[in-house]
Protein backbone atom coordinates (compact mmCIF):
# COMPACT_ATOMS: atom_id res chain seq x y z
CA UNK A 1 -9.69 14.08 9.24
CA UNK A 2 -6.39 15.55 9.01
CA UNK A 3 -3.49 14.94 6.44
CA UNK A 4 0.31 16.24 6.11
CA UNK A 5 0.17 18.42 3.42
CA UNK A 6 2.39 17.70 1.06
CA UNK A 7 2.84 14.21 2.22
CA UNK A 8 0.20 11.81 1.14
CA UNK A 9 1.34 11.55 -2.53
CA UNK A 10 4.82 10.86 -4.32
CA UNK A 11 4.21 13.65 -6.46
CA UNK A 12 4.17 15.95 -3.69
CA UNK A 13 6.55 14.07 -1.53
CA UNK A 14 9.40 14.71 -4.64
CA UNK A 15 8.03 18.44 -4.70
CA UNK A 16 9.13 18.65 -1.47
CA UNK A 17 12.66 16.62 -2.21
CA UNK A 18 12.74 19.55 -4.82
CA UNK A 19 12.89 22.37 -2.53
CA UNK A 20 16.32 22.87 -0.28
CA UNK A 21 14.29 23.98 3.10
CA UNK A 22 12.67 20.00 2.69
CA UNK A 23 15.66 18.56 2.18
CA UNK A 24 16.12 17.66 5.52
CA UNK A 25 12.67 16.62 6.59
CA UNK A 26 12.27 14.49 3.38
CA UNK A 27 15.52 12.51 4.85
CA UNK A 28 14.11 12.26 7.59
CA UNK A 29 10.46 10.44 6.16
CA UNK A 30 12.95 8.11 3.95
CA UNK A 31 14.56 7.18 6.74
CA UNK A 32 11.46 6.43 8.63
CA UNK A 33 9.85 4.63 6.01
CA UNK A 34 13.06 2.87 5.42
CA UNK A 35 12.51 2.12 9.67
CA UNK A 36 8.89 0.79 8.66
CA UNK A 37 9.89 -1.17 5.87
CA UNK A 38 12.87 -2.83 7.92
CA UNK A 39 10.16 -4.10 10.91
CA UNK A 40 7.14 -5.26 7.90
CA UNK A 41 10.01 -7.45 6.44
CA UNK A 42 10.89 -8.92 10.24
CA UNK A 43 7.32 -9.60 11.21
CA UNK A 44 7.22 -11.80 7.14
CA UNK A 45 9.95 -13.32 8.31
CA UNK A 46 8.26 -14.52 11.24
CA UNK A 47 4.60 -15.85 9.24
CA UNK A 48 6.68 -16.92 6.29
CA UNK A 49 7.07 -20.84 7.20
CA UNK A 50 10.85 -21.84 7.45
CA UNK A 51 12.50 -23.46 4.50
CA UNK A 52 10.29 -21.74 1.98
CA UNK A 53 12.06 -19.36 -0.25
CA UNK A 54 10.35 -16.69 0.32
CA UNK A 55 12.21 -15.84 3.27
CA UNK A 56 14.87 -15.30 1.26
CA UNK A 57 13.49 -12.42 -0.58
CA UNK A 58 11.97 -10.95 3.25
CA UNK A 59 16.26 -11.27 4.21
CA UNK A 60 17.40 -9.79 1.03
CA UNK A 61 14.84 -6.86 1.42
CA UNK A 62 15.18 -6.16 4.87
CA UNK A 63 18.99 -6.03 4.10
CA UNK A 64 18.03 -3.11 1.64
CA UNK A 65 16.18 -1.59 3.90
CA UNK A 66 19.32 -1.46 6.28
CA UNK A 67 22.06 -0.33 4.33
CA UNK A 68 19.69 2.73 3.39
CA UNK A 69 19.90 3.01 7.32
CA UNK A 70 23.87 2.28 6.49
CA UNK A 71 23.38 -0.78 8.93
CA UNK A 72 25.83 -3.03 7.34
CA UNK A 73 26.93 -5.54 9.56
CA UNK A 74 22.72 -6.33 9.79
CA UNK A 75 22.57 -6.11 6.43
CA UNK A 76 25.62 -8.71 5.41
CA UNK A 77 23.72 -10.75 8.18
CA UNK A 78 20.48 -10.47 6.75
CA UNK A 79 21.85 -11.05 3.01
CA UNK A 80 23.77 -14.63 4.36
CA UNK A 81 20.66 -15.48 5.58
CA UNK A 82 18.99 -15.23 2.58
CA UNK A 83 22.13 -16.94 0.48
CA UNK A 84 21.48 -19.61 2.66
CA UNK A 85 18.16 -20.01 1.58
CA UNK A 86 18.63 -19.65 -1.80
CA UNK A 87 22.20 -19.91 -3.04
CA UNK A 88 21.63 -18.72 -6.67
CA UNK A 89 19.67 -15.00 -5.25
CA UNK A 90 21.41 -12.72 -7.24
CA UNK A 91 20.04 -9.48 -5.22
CA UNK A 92 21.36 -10.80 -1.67
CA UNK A 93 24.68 -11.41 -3.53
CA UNK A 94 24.86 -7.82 -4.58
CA UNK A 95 23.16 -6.17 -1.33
CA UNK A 96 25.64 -8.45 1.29
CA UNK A 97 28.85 -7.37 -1.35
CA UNK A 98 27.35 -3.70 -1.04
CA UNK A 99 27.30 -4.52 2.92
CA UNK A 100 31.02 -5.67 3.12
CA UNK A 101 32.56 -2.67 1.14
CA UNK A 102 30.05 -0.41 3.48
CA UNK A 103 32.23 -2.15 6.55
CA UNK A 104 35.57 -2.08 4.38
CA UNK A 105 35.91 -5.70 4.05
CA UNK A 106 36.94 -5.31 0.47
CA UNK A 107 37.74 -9.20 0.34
CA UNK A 108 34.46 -10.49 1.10
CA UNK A 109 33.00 -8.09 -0.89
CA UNK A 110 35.25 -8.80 -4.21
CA UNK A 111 34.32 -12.62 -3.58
CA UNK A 112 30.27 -11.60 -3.08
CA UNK A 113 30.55 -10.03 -6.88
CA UNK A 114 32.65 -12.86 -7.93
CA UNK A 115 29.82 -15.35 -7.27
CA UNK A 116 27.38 -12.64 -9.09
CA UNK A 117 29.46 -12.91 -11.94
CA UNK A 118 29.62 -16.82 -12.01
CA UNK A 119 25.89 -16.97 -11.46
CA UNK A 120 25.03 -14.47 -14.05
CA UNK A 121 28.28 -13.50 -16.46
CA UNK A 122 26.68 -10.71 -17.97
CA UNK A 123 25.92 -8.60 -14.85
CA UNK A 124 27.12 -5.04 -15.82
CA UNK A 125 27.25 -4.02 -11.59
CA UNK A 126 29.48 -6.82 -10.63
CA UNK A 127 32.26 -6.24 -13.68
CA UNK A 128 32.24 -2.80 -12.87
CA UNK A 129 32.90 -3.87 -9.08
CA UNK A 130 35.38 -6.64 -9.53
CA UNK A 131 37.48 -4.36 -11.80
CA UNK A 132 37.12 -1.13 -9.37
CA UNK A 133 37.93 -3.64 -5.98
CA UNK A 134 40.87 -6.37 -7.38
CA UNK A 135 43.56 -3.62 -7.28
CA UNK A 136 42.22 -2.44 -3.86
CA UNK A 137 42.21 -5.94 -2.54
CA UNK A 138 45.97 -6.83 -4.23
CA UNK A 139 47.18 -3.58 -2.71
CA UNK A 140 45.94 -4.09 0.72
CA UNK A 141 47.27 -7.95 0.53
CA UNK A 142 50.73 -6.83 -0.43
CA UNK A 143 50.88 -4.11 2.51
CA UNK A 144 49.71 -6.91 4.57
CA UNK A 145 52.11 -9.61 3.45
CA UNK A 146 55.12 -6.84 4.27
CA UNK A 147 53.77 -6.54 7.53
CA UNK A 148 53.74 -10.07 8.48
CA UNK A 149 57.30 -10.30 6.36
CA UNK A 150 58.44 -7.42 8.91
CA UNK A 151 57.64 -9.13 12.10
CA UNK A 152 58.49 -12.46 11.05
CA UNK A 153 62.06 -10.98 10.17
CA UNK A 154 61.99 -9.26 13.75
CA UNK A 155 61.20 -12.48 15.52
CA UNK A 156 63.76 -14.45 13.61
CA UNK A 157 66.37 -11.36 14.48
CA UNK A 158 65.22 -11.91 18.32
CA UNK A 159 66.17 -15.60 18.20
CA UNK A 160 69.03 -15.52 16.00
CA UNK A 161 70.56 -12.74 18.01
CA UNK A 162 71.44 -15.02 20.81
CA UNK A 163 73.82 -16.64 18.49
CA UNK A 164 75.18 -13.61 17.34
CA UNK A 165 73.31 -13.67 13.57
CA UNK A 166 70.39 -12.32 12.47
CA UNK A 167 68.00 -12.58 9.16
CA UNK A 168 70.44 -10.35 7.42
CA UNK A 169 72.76 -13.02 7.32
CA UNK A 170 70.79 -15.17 5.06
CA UNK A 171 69.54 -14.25 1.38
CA UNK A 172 66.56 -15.82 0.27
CA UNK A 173 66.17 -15.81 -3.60
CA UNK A 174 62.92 -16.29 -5.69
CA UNK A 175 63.17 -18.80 -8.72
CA UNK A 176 60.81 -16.97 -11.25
CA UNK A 177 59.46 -20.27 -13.08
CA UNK A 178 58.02 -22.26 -9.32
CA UNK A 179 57.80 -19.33 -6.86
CA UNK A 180 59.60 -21.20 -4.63
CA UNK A 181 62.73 -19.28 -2.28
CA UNK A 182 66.26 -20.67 -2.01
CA UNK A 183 67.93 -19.32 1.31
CA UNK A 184 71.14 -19.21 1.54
CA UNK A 185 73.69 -18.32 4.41
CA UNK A 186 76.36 -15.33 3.93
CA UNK A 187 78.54 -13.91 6.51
């Protein structure tokens, strides 16, 4: 009977993490194992009996086991599936908001950690997240609100043009107590 050597314990799998000309064939076993691990959590998910909430805990591992693989649109799947089961499962929170920063969807992600924080107010992860992604999510809403400002004002221009005006006849003015715009015509 034959064995890798080096490869049937931790201790010598991490000896072998340890030396540089390993490095990339112990990437190469995590991400197998991470491969394994994905499929045993599918083939629970098909014994486990629907509505229990086990499943939950197959989805929310499985998702783990795919954004190791840096899978992230299965893994925000996977982690909805298991929020579904079970609303209040703090780990599919934080693995599907780990998913949607993975695929740049800040927003979704800043919401995910939200709902970690209302479910459990002293989680250390999701302050740390909310106050690293708000100003990343304000900024990217602001350059998105100019853009839609910008074409809006070019659309008006288009049709206001064939009555020789255009947006820059009009000044629109913010009242700083409602937040609500006063426009009003200039020539």
């Amino acid at each position: 009977m034959s064995h890798a050597v080096g490869l049937t314990t931790a201790t010598s799998h991490r000896n072998l993490l340890l030396k540089p000309k390993f490095a990339k064939t112990a990437a190469m076993l995590c991400t197998n194992r991470q491969s394994i691990s994905r499929q045993q959590y599918g083939d629970g998910l098909v014994l486990a009996p629907e509505g229990q909430k086990i499943r939950a805990v197959f989805y929310a591992n499985r998702a783990a086991c795919h954004l190791e693989l840096q899978d992230f649109k299965a893994a925000a799947k996977d982690c909805s599936s298991a929020i579904d089961i079970d609303g209040s499962y703090l780990k599919a929170w934080h693995r599907r908001a780990k998913a949607y920063e993975g695929l740049d969807d800040m927003d979704h992600a800043l919401r995910d950690f939200q709902k970690v924080l209302e479910l459990n107010p002293e989680d250390p992860i999701a302050k740390k997240s909310i106050a690293r992604l708000q100003p990343i999510v304000a900024e990217r809403q602001e350059k998105m609100k100019d853009e839609m400002l910008g074409k809006l004002k070019d659309l008006g221009n288009t049709v206001l043009g064939k009555f020789g005006m255009s947006l820059d006849n009009f000044k629109a003015d913010k009242d700083p107590n409602t937040g609500s715009y006063s426009i009003n015509f200039k020539q």
